[in-house]
C-alpha atoms as a PDB file:
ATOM      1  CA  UNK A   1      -0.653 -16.235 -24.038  1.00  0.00           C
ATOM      2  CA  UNK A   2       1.390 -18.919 -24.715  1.00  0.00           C
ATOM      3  CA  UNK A   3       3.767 -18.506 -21.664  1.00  0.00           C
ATOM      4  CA  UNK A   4       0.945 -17.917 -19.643  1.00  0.00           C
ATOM      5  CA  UNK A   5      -0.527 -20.960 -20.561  1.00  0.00           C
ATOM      6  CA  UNK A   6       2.617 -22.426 -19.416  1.00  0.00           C
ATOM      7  CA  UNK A   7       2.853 -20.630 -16.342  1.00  0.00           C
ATOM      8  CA  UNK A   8      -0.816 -21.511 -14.913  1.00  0.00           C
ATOM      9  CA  UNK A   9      -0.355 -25.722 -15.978  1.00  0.00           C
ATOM     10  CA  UNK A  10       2.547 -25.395 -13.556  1.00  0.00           C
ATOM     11  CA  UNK A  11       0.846 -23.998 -10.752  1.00  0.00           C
ATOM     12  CA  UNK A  12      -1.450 -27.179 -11.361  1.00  0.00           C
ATOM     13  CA  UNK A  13      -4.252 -25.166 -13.518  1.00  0.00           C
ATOM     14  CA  UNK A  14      -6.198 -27.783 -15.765  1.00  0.00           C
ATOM     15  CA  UNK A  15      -6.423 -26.108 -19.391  1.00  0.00           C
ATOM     16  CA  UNK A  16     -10.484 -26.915 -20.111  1.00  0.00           C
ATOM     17  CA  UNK A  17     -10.633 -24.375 -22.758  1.00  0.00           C
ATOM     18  CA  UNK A  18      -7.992 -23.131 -25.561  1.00  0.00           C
ATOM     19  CA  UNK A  19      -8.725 -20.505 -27.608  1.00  0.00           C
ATOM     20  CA  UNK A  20      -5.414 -19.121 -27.983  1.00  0.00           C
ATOM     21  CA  UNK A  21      -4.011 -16.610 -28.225  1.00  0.00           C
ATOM     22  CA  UNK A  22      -7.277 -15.053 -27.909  1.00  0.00           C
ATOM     23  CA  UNK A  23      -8.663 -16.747 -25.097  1.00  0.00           C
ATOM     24  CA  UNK A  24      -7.937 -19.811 -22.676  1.00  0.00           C
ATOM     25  CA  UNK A  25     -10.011 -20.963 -19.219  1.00  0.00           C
ATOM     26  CA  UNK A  26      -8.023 -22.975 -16.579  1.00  0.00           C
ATOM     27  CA  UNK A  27     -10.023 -25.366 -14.013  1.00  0.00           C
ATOM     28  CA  UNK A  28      -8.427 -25.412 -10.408  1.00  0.00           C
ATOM     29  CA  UNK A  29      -7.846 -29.137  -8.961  1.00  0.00           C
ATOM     30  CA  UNK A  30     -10.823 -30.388  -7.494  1.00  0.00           C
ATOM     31  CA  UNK A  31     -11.087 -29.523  -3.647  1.00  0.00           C
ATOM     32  CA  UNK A  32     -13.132 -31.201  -0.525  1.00  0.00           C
ATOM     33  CA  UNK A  33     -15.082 -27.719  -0.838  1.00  0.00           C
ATOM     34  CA  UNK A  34     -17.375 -27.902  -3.928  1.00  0.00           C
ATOM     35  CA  UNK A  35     -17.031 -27.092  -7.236  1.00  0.00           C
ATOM     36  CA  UNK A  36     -13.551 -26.142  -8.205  1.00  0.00           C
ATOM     37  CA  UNK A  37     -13.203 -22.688  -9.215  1.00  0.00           C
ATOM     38  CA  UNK A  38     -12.031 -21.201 -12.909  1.00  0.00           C
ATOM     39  CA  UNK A  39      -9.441 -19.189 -14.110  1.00  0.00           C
ATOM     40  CA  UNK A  40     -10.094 -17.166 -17.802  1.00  0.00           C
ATOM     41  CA  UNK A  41      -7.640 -15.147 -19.571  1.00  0.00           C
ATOM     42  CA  UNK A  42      -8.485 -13.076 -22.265  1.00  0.00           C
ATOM     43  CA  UNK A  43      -6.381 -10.927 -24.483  1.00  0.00           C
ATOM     44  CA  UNK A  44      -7.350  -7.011 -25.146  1.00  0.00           C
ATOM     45  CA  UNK A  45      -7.131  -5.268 -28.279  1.00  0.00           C
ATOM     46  CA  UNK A  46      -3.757  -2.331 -28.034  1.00  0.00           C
ATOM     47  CA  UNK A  47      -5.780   0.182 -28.377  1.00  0.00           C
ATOM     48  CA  UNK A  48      -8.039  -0.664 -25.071  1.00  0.00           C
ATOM     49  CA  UNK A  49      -7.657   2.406 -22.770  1.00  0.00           C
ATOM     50  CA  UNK A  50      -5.597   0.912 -19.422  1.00  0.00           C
ATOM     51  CA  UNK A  51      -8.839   1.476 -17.751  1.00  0.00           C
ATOM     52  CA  UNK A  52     -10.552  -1.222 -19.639  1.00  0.00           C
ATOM     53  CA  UNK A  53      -8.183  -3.920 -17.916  1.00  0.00           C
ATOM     54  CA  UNK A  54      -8.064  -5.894 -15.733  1.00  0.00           C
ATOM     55  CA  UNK A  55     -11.274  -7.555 -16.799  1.00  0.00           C
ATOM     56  CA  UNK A  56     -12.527  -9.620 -13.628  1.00  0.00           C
ATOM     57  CA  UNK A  57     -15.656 -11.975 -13.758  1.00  0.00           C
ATOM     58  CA  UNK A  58     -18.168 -12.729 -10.967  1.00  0.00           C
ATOM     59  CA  UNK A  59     -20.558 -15.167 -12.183  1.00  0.00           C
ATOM     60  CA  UNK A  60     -24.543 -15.386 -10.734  1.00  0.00           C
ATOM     61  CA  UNK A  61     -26.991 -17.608 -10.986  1.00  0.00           C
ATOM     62  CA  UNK A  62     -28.932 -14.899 -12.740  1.00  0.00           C
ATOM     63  CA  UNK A  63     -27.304 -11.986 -14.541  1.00  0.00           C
ATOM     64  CA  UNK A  64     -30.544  -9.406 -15.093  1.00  0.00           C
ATOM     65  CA  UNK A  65     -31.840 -10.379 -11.348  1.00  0.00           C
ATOM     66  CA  UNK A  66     -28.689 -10.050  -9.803  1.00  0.00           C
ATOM     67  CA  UNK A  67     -28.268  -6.206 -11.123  1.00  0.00           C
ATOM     68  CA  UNK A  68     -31.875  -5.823 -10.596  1.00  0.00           C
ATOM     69  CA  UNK A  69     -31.652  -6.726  -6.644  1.00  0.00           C
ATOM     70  CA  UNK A  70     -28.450  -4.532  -6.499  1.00  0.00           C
ATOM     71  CA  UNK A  71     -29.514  -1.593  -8.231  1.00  0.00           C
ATOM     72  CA  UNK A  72     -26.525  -1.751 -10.472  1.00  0.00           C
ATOM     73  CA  UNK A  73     -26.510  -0.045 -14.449  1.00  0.00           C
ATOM     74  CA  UNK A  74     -24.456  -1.784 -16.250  1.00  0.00           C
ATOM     75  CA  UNK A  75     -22.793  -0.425 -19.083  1.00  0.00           C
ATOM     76  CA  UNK A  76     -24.994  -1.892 -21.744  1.00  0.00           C
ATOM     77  CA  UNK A  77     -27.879  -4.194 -20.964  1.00  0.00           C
ATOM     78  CA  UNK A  78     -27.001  -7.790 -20.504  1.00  0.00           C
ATOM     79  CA  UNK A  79     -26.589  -9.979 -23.366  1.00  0.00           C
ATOM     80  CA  UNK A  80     -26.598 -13.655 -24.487  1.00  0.00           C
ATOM     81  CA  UNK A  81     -23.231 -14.748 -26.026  1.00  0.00           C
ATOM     82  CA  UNK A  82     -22.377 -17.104 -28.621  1.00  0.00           C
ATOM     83  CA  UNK A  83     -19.997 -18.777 -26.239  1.00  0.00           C
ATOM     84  CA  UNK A  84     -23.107 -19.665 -24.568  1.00  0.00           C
ATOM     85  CA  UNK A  85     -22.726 -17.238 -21.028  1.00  0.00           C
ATOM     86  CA  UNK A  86     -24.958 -14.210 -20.023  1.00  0.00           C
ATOM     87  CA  UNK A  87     -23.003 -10.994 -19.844  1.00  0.00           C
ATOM     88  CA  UNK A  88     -23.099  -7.528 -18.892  1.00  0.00           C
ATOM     89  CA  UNK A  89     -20.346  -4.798 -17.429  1.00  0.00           C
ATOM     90  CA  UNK A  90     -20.529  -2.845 -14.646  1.00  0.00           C
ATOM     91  CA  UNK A  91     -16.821  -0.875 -13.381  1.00  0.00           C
ATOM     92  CA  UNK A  92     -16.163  -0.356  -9.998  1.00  0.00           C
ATOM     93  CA  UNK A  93     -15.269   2.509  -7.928  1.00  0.00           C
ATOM     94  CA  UNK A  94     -11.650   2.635  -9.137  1.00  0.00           C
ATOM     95  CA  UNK A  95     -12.752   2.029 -13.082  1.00  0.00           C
ATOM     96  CA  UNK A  96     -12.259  -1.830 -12.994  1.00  0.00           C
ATOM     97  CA  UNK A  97     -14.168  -3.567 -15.733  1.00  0.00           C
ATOM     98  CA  UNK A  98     -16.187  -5.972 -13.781  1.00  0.00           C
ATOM     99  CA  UNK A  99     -18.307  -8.877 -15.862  1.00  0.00           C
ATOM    100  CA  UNK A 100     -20.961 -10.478 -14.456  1.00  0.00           C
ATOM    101  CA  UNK A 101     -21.888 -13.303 -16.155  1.00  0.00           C
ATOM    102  CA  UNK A 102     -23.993 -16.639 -15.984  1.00  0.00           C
ATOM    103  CA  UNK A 103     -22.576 -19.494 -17.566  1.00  0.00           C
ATOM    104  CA  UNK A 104     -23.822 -22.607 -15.516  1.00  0.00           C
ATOM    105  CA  UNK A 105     -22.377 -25.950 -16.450  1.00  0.00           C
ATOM    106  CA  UNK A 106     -20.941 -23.961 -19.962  1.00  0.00           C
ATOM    107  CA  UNK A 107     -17.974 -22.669 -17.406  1.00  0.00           C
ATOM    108  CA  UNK A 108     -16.424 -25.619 -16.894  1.00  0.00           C
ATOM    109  CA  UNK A 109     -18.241 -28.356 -19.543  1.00  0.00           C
ATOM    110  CA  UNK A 110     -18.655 -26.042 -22.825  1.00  0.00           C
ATOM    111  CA  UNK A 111     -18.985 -28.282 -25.898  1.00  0.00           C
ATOM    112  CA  UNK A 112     -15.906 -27.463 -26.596  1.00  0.00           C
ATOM    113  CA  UNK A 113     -14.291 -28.362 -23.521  1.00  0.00           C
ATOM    114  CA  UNK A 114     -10.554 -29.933 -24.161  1.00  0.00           C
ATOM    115  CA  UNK A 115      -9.307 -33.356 -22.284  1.00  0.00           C
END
């Protein structure tokens, strides 16, 4: 994690939140285009099957609706996290893990948030 962390800063990746080694989130610079976009990497246990990596998030304004409109099942109804986003799983056609999660103004300013 730690070379990673390095890697990302010098692509000009803003480190908002550092959980290492478990977990870090990168902000990209701010663009004329909105709100800049995020970056999260997140360590798996060894003994995750390869299937259960990558992890990629999509995040929606509203986790159960968005499922609901699509007719998606997730893996495990959606749930409320202590890190203050709304998750749930679905995997795609090729067995990617894909999270789809709500976390508002917690994505970029958690509490937590580093300067």
């Amino acid at each position: 994690m730690a070379e990673s962390i390095v890697f990302y800063k010098k692509l000009g990746l803003h480190l908002i939140v550092d959980s290492a080694p478990r977990y870090v989130r990168f902000e990209f610079p701010e663009n004329e285009h909105g709100e800049p976009a995020t970056l999260s990497l997140h360590t798996v246990p060894h003994n995750w099957a390869p299937t259960d990596w990558p992890l990629i998030y999509f995040e929606v304004e509203d986790v159960d609706a968005f499922l609901s409109d699509k007719n998606l099942t997730p893996l495990s109804p959606p749930e409320s996290q202590s890190y203050l986003w709304r998750e749930a799983d679905i995997v795609d056609p090729a067995r990617n893990k894909i999270r789809i999660y709500q976390a508002g103004e917690n994505r970029r300013y958690p509490p937590w948030r580093v300067d």
